[in-house]
Protein backbone atom coordinates (compact mmCIF):
# COMPACT_ATOMS: atom_id res chain seq x y z
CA UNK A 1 8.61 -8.46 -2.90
CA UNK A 2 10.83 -10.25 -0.35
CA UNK A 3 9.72 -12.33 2.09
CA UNK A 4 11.09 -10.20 4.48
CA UNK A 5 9.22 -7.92 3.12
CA UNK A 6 6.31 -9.18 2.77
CA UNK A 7 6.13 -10.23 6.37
CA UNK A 8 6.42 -6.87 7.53
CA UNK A 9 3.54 -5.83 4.97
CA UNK A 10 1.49 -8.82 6.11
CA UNK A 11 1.89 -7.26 9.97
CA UNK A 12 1.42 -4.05 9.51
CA UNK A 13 -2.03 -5.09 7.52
CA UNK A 14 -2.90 -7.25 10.16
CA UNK A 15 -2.41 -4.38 13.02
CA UNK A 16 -4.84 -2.21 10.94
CA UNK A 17 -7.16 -4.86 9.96
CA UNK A 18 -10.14 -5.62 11.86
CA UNK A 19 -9.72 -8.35 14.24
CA UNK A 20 -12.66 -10.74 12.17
CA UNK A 21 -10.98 -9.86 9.20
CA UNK A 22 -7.15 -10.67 10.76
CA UNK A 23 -8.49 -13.92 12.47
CA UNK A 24 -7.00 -16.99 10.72
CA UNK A 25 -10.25 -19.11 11.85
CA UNK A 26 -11.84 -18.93 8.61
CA UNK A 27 -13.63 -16.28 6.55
CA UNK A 28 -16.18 -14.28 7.40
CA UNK A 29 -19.95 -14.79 6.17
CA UNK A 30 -21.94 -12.02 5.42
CA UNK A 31 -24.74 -11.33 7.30
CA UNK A 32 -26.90 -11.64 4.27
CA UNK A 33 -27.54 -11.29 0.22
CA UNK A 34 -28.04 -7.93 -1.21
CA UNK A 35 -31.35 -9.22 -2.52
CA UNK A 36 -33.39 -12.35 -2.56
CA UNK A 37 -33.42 -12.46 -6.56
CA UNK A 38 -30.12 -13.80 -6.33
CA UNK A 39 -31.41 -17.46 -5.84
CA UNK A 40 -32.73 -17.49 -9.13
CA UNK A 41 -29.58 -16.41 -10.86
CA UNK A 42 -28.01 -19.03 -9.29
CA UNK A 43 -30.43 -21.36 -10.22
CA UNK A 44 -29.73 -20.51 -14.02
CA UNK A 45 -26.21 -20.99 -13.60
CA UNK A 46 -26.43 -24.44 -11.88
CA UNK A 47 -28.97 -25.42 -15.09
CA UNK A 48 -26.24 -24.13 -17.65
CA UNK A 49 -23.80 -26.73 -15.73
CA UNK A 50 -25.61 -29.32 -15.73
CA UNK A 51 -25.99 -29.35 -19.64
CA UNK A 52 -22.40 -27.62 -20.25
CA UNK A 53 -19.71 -28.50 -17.55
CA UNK A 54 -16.87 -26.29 -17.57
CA UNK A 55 -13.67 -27.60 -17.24
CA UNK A 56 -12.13 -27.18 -14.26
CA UNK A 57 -8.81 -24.92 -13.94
CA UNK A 58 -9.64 -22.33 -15.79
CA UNK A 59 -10.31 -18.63 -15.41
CA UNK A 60 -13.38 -17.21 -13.73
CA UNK A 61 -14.93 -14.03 -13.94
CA UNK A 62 -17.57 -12.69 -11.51
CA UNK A 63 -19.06 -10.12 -9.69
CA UNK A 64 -22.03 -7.52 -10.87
CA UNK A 65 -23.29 -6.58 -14.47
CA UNK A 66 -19.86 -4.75 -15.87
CA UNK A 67 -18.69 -8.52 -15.79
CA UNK A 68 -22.48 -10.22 -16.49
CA UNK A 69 -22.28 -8.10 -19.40
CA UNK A 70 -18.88 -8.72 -20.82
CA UNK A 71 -20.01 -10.84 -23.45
CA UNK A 72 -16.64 -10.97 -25.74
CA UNK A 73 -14.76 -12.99 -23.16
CA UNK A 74 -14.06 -15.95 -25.36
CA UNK A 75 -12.71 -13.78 -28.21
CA UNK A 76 -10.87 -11.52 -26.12
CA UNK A 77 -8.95 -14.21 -24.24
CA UNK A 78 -8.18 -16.80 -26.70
CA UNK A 79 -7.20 -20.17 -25.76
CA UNK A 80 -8.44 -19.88 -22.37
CA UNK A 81 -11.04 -21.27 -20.68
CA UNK A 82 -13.12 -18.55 -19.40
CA UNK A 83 -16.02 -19.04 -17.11
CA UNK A 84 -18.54 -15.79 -16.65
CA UNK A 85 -20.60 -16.45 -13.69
CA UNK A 86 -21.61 -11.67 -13.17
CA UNK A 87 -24.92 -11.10 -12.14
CA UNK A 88 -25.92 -7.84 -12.67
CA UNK A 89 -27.08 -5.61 -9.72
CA UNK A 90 -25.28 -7.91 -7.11
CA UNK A 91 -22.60 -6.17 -4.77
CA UNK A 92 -19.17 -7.80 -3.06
CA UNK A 93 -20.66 -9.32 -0.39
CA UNK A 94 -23.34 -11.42 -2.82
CA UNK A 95 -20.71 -13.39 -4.41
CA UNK A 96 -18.87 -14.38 -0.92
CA UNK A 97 -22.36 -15.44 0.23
CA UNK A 98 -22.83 -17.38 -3.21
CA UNK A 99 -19.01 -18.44 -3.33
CA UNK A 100 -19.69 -22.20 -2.48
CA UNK A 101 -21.68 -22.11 -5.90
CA UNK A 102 -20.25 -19.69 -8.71
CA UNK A 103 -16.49 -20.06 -7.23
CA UNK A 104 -15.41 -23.20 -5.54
CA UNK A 105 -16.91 -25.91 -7.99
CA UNK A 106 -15.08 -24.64 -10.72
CA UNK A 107 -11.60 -24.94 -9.05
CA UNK A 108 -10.49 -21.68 -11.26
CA UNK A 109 -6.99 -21.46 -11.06
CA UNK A 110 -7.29 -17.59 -11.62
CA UNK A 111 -10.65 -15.72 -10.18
CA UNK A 112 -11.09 -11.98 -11.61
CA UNK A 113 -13.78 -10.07 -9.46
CA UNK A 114 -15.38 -7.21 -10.43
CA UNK A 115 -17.74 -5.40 -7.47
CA UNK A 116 -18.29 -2.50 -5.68
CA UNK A 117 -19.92 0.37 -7.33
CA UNK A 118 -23.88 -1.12 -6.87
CA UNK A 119 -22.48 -2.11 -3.14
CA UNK A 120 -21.59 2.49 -2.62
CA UNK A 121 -24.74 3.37 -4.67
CA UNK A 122 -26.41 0.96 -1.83
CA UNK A 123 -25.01 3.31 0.61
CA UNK A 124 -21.79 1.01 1.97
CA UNK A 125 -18.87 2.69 2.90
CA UNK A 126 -15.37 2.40 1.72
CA UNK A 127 -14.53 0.44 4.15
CA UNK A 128 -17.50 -1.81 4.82
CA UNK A 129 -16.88 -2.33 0.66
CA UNK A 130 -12.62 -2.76 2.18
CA UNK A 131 -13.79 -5.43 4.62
CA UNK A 132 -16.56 -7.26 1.35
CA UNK A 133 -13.87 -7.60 -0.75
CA UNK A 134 -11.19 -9.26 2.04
CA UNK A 135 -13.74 -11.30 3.37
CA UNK A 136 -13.93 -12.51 -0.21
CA UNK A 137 -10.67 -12.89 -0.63
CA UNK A 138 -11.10 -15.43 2.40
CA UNK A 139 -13.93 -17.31 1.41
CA UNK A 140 -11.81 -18.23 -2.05
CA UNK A 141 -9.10 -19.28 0.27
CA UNK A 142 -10.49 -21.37 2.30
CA UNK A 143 -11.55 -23.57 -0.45
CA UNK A 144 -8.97 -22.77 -2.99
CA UNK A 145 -5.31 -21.75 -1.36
CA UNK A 146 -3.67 -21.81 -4.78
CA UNK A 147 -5.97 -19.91 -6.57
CA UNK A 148 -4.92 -16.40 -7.76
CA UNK A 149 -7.52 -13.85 -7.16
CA UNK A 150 -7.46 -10.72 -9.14
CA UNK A 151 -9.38 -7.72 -8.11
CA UNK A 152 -10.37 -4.87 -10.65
CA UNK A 153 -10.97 -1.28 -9.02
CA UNK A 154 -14.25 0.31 -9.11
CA UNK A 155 -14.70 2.06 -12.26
CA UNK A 156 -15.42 5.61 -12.39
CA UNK A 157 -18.83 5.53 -14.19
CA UNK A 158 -20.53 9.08 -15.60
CA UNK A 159 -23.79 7.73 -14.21
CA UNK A 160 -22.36 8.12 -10.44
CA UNK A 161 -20.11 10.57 -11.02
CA UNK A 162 -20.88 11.90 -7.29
CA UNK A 163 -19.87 8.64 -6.24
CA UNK A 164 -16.03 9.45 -7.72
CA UNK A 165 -14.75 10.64 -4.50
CA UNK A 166 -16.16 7.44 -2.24
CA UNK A 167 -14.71 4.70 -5.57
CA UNK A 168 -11.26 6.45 -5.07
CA UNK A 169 -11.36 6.29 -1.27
CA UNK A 170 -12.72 2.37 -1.85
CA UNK A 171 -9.88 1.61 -4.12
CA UNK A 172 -7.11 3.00 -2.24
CA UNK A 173 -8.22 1.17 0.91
CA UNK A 174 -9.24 -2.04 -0.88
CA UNK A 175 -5.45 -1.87 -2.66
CA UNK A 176 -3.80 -1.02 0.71
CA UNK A 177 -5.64 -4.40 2.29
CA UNK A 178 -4.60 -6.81 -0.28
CA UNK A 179 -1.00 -5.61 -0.64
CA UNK A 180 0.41 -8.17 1.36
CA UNK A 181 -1.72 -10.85 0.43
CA UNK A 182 -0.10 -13.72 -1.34
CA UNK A 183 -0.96 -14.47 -5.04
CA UNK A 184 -3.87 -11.45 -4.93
CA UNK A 185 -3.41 -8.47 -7.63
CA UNK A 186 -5.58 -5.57 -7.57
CA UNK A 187 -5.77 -3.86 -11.27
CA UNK A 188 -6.33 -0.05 -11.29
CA UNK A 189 -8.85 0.20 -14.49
CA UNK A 190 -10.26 3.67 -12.65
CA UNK A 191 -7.55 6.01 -13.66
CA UNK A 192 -7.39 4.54 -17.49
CA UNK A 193 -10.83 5.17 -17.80
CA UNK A 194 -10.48 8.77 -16.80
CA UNK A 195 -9.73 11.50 -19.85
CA UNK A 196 -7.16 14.42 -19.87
CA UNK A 197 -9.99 16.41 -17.80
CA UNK A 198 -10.21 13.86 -14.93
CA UNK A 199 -13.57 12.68 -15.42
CA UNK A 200 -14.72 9.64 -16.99
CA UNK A 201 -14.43 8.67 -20.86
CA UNK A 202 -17.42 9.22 -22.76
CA UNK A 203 -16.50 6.51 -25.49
CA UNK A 204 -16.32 3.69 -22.96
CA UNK A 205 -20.01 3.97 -21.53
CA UNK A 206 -23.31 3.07 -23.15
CA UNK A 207 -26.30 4.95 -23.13
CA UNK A 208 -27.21 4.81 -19.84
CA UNK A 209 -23.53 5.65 -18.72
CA UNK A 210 -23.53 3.27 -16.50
CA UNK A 211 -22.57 0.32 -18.41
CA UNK A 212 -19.44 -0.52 -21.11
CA UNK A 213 -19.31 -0.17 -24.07
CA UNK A 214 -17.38 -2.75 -26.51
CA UNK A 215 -14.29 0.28 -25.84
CA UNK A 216 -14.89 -0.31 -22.14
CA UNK A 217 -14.07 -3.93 -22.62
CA UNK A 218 -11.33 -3.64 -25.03
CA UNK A 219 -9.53 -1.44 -22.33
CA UNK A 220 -10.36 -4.13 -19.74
CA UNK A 221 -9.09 -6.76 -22.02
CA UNK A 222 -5.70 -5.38 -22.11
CA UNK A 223 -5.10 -4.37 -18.33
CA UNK A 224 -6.49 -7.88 -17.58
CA UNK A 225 -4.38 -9.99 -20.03
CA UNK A 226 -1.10 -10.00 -18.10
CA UNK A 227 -2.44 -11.96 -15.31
CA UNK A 228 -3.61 -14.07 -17.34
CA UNK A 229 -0.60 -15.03 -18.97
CA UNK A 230 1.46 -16.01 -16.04
């Protein structure tokens, strides 16, 4: 895209962009965790830093449990320092509240964030989850301009299957926000994930058809690779 272009993107999102979300002051802090237990979560992390320091400039994972439990990161992106900081059960806004402590430190020059599905079972809407995952997109900034952020769509999971109609209306308006946005790339891993009858793939969820399985993550692995390799 142009920058011609991409100025006239970057108004038109601004004109239909809440003004808190538009404002150029900084980002916007949520009004609070999803849950308390989050503390100790990040208390773990902080311990596994202090004994293994990752290396700075490298590529960071986080958001809820589909990336807490990705477990094969290492082998699946070899040759890159990967960084999984998912804690399972936590929503959007949990990881812009906790940003200052499983982002920035790390100075990541590529972010992937998986969230949203725990944040609609919670009873957000689409575009309170819209407005979580800009306001993320902020916080990052703030701290790290150059670092690319890239955003993977709520997956369509056989566990919330009534949920299906709120994740597409959530990924449509969470792609139409960060359009415009420099160096931010939303991946659509919904409509992979979906078979032949439009519902989700057996093969890719565990038992409790919620969560992937190793299929899930291969499938992930492959529409994530490309941005990794730029």
């Amino acid at each position: 895209m142009n920058k011609f272009v991409r100025a006239l993107a970057l108004a038109a999102w601004l004109a239909a962009t809440p003004a808190w979300a538009a404002s150029t002051a900084g980002p916007r802090v949520p009004e609070q965790v999803s849950s308390a237990g989050w503390a100790q979560d990040m208390d773990a992390f902080a311990a596994r830093d202090a004994t293994h320091p990752p290396a700075k400039g490298g590529v960071l994972f986080v958001g809820s449990s589909s990336i807490r439990f990705w477990e094969s990161l290492a082998s699946d992106f070899p040759g890159t320092d990967v960084i999984n900081r998912g804690f399972g059960g936590s929503q959007v806004r949990d990881s812009t509240w906790y940003a200052d402590r499983i982002v920035v430190p790390y100075a990541p020059r590529t972010v992937v964030f998986y969230a949203g599905d725990n944040d609609l079972e919670a009873g957000r809407s689409p575009q309170q989850v819209r407005d979580d995952v800009v306001a993320f997109v902020q916080r990052v900034r703030r701290d790290l301009p150059e670092t690319r952020i890239v955003y993977l769509s709520i997956k369509p999971s056989p566990a919330r299957a009534g949920l299906m109609p709120a994740v597409v209306e959530s990924n449509r308006l969470i792609r139409q926000a960060i359009a415009p946005l420099e160096n931010v790339e939303f991946v659509d891993v919904y409509t992979p994930m979906l078979g032949a009858d439009g519902q989700p793939r057996p093969e890719l969820f565990g038992p409790d058809r919620l969560h992937m399985t190793p299929a899930g993550y291969a499938l992930w692995r492959d529409l994530v690779a490309p941005y990794l390799q730029r």
